[in-house]
Protein backbone atom coordinates (compact mmCIF):
# COMPACT_ATOMS: atom_id res chain seq x y z
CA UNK A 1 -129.42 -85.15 29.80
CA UNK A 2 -126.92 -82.24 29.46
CA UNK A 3 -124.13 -84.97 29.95
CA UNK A 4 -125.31 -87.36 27.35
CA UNK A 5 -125.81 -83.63 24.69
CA UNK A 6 -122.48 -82.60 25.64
CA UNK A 7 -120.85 -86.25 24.65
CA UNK A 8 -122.79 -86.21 21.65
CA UNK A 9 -121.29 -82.97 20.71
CA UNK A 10 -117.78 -84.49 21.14
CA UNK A 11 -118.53 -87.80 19.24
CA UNK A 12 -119.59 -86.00 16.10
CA UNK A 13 -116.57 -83.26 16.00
CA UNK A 14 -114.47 -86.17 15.98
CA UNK A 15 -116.11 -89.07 14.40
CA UNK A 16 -118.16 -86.93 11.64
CA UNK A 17 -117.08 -83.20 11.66
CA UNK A 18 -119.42 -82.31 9.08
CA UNK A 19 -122.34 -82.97 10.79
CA UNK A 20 -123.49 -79.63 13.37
CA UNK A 21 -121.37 -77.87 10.79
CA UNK A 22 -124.23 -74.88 10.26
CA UNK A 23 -124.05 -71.90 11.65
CA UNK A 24 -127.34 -72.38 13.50
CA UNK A 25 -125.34 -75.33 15.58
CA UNK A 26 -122.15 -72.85 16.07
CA UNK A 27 -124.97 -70.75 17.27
CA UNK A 28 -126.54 -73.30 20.26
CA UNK A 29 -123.21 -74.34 20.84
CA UNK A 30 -122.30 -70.78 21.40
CA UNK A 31 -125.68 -70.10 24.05
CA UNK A 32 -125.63 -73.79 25.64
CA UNK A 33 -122.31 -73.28 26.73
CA UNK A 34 -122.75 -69.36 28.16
CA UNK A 35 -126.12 -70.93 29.93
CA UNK A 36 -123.88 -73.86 31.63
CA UNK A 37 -121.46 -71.76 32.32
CA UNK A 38 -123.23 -68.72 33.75
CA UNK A 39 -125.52 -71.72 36.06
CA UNK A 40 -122.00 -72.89 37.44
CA UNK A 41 -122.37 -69.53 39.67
CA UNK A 42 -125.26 -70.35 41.52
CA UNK A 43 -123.99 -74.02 42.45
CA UNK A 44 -122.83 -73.79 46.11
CA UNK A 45 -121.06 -77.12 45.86
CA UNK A 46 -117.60 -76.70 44.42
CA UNK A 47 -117.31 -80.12 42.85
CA UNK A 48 -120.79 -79.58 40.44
CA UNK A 49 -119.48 -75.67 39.63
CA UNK A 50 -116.44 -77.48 38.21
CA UNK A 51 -118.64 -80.11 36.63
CA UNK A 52 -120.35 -77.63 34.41
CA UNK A 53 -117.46 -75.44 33.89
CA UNK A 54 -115.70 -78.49 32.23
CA UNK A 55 -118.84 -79.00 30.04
CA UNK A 56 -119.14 -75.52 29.07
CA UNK A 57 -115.01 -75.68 28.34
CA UNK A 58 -116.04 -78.94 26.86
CA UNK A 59 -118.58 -77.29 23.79
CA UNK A 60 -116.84 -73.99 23.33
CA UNK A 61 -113.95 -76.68 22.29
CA UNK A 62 -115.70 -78.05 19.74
CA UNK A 63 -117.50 -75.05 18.12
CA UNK A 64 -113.56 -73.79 18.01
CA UNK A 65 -112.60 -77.13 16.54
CA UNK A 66 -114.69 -77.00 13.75
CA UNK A 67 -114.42 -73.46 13.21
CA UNK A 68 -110.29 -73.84 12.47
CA UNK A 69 -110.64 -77.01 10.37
CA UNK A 70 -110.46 -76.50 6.95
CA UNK A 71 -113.06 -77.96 4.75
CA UNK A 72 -114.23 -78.10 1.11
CA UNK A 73 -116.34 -79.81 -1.38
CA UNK A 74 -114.43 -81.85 -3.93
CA UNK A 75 -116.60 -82.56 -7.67
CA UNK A 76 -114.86 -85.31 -9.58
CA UNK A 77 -115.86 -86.98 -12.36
CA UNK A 78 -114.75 -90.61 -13.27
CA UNK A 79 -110.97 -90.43 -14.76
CA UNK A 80 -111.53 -87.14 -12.42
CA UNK A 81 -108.09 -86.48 -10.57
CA UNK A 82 -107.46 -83.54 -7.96
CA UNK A 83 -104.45 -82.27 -6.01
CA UNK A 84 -105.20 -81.19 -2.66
CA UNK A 85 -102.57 -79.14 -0.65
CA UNK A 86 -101.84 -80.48 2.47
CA UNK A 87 -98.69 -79.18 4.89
CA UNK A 88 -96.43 -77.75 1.82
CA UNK A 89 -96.84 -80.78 -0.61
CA UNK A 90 -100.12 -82.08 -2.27
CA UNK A 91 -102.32 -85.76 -1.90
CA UNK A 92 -103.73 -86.29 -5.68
CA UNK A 93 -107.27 -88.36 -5.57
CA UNK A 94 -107.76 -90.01 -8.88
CA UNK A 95 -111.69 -91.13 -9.34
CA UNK A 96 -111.91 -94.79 -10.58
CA UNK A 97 -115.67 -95.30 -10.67
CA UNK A 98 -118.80 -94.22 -8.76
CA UNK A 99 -121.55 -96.39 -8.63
CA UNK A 100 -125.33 -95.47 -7.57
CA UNK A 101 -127.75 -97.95 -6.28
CA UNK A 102 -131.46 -97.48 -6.77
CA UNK A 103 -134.67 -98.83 -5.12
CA UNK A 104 -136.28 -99.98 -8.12
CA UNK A 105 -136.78 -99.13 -11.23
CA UNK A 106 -140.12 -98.11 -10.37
CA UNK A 107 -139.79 -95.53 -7.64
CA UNK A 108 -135.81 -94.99 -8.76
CA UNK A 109 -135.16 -93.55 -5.17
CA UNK A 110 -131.55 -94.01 -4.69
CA UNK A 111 -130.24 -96.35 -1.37
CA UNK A 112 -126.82 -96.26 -1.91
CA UNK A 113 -123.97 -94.06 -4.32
CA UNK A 114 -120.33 -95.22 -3.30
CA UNK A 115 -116.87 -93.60 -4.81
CA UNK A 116 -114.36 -95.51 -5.24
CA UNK A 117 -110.64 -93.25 -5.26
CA UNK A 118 -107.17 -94.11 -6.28
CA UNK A 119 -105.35 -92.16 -3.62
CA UNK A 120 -101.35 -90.90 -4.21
CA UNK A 121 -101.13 -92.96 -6.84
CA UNK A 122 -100.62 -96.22 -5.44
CA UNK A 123 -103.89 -96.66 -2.36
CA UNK A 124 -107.49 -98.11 -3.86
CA UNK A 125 -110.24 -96.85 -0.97
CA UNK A 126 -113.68 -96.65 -1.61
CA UNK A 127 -115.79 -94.10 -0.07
CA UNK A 128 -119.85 -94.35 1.32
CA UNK A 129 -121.82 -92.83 3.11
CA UNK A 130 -121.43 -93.39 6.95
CA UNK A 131 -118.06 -94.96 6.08
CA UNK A 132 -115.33 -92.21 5.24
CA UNK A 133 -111.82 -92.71 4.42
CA UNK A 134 -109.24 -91.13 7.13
CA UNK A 135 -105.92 -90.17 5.45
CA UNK A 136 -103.85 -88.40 8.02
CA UNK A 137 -105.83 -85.60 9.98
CA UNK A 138 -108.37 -85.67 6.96
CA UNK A 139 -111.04 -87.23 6.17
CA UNK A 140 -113.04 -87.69 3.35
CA UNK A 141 -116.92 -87.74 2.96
CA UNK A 142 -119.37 -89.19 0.37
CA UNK A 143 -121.22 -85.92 0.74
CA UNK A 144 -123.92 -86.09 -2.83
CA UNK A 145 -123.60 -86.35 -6.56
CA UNK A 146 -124.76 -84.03 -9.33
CA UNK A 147 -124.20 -83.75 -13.24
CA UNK A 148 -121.14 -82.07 -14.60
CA UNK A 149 -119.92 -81.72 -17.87
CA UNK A 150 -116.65 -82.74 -18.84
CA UNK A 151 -114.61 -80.51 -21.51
CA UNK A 152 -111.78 -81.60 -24.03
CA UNK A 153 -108.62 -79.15 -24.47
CA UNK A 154 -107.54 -79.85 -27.47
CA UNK A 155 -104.03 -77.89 -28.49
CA UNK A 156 -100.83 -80.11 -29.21
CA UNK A 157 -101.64 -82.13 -25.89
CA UNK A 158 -105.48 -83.24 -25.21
CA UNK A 159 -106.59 -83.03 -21.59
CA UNK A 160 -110.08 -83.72 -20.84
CA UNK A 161 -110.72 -81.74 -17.71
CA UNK A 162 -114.25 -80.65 -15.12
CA UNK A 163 -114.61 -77.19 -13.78
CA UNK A 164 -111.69 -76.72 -10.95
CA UNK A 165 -110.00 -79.77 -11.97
CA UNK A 166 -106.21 -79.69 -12.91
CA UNK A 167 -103.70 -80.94 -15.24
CA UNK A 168 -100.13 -80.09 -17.30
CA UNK A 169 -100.19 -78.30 -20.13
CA UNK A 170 -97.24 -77.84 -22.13
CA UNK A 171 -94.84 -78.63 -18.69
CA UNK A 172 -97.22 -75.91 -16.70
CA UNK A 173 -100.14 -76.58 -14.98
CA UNK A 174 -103.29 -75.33 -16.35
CA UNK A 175 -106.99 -75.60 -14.66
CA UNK A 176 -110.20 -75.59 -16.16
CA UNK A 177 -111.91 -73.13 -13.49
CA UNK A 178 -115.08 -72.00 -14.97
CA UNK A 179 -117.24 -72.33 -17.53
CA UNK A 180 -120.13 -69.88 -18.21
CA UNK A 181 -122.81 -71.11 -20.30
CA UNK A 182 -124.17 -67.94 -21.13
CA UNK A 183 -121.04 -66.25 -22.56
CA UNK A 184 -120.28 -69.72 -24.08
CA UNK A 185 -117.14 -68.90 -22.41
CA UNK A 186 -114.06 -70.64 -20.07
CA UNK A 187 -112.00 -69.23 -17.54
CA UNK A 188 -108.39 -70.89 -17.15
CA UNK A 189 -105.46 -70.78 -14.97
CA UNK A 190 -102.53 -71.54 -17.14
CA UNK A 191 -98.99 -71.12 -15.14
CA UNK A 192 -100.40 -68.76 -12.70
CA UNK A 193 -101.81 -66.90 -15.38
CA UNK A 194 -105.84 -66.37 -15.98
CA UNK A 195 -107.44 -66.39 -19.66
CA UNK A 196 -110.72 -66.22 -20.75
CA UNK A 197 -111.19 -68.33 -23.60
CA UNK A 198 -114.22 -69.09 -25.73
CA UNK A 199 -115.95 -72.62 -25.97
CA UNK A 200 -116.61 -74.91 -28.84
CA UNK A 201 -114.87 -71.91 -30.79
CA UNK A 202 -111.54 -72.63 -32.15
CA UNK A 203 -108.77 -69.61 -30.88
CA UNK A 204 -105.18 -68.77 -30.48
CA UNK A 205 -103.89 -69.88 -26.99
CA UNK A 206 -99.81 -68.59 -26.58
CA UNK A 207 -99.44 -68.60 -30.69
CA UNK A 208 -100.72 -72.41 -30.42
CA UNK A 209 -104.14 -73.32 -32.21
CA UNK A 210 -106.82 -74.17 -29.26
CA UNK A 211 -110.88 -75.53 -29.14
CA UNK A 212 -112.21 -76.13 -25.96
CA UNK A 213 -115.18 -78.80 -26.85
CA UNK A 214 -118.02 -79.41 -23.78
CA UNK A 215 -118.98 -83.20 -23.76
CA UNK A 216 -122.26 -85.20 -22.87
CA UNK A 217 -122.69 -84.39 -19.04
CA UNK A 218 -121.98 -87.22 -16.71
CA UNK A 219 -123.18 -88.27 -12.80
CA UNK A 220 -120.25 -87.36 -10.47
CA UNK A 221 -119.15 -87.79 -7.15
CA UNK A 222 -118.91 -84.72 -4.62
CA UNK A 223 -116.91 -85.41 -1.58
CA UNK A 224 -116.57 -83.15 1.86
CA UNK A 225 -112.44 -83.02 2.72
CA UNK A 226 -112.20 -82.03 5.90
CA UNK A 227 -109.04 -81.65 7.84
CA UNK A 228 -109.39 -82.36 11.48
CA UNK A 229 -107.71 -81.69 14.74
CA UNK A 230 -107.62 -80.79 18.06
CA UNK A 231 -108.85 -84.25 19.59
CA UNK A 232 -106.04 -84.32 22.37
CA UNK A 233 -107.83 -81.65 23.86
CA UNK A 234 -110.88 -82.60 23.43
CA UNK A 235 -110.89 -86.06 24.88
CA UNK A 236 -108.58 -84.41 27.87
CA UNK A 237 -111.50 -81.85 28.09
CA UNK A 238 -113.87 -85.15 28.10
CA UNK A 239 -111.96 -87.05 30.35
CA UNK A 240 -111.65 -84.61 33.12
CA UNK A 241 -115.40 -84.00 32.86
CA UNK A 242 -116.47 -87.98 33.36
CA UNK A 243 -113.67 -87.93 36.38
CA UNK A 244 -116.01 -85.31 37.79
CA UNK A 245 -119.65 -86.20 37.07
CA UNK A 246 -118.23 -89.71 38.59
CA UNK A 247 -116.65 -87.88 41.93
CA UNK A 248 -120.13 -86.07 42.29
CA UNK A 249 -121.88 -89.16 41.74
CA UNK A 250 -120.06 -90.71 44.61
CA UNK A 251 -120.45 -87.54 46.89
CA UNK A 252 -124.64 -88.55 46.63
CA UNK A 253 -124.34 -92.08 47.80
C-alpha cells in the first residue's frame, strides 16, 4: 500500500503536476513522509530502514518539486494571443478557436471543451482535458472556461484586447490589465508605464484622442502553464527505491 501511494505521488508530479497541487496535499505529503521516516528507526533490518528512508526522500521530492515550479492560469479569448516569458525570451500562444461539447440540449451538461492554440507562430496543437500539450519543461492544461469581455482600443491603431492580454501600441507595448466595472474604469501598462483610463468615455491618451469600448462578452479558454522539472531526480529517487523493495523482497523468500 505505502509503495503503490508513494508511486502515485511520483506519476502525478510528473505526468499531471497540477493535480495534489493544494496546500492540504503539500500538507500529507509533508506528515506521510515525517511518519515513514521517523518508522525507519524502529526497523532493525537495515535493508527495510533504507527502504522507507528512500520513500520518505522519495515524497519530500515531490512536495519540493511542485513547490519550485512555476505555474499560472492563462484566460484567452479566441484571436486571444499571450507572451509568456520563458528563460530570457518569450513563447506567444495565439487562440484559434475553442469549442465546447454538450450532453444535450436538454440537460446542456458539458462532456467535452477543447482549445485549439497557434503556438510561436508557426505550431497548430490543440489542447483537452487529460491530453496537455508539452512544450519544453512546460506544459499546458485545459484547466476551465468562463466569460470575458473583450475591449476595443481605439486611438490611431485599433487593438482589441482581454484583461492581462498584450499588444503594440504605437511601437511600445501596452496591456489591457484591468478593468473595474464599478469605476467604469481601465488600468493599462503602456511602455512600462501605468494609466488609469476611463471606459466607453472618449479621453486624451499621450496628446492622442482615445475610447476604450467593452464588447459583447464571449466563452473563453483558461489554461494552467506549468513549468516542470526536477524528474532526473525523481525517477533516480524512484529507481533506487524499487531496487530496494525488490532486494527485501528477495531477503523473504
Amino acid at each position: 500500500m505505502t509503495v503503490a501511494l508513494v508511486m502515485l505521488f511520483a506519476v502525478s508530479s510528473i505526468v499531471a503536476p497540477e493535480l495534489f497541487s493544494s496546500l492540504f496535499y503539500t500538507i500529507l505529503y509533508i506528515v506521510y513522509a515525517v511518519i515513514t521516516l521517523s518508522s525507519a528507526y524502529f526497523i532493525p533490518r537495515f535493508s527495510q530502514k533504507i527502504l522507507h528512508i528512500l520513500i520518505a526522500c522519495l515524497i519530500l521530492g515531490v512536495v519540493i518539486e511542485k513547490s519550485v515550479n512555476t505555474h499560472r492560469f492563462i484566460t484567452m479569448g479566441e484571436g486571444g494571443e499571450y507572451y509568456i516569458p520563458m528563460d530570457g525570451d518569450t513563447l506567444g500562444c495565439e487562440l484559434l478557436d475553442f469549442t465546447i461539447t454538450r450532453e444535450s440540449k436538454r440537460t446542456g451538461t458539458v462532456v467535452h471543451y477543447e482549445s485549439r492554440i497557434l503556438v510561436d507562430r508557426r505550431d497548430t496543437v490543440s489542447i483537452r482535458v487529460n491530453h496537455p500539450f508539452q512544450y519544453d519543461d512546460v506544459r499546458f492544461y485545459q484547466s476551465a472556461y468562463k466569460s470575458i469581455t473583450p475591449f476595443l482600443i481605439c486611438t490611431n491603431d485599433t487593438l482589441r484586447l482581454f484583461e492581462g492580454q498584450t499588444d503594440t501600441l504605437q511601437a511600445a507595448v501596452f496591456t489591457l490589465l484591468e478593468y473595474d466595472p464599478v469605476l467604469q474604469r481601465a488600468a493599462v501598462c503602456y511602455n512600462k508605464n501605468l494609466f488609469y483610463l476611463p471606459v466607453a468615455i472618449p479621453t486624451q491618451f499621450l496628446d492622442k484622442p482615445m475610447i476604450i469600448l467593452p464588447q459583447a462578452p464571449e466563452i473563453a479558454t483558461v489554461l494552467e502553464y506549468v513549468e516542470v522539472g526536477g524528474h532526473t531526480l525523481l525517477i533516480i529517487i524512484a529507481g533506487l527505491m524499487l531496487l530496494s523493495l525488490a532486494y527485501n523482497l528477495m531477503r523473504r523468500k
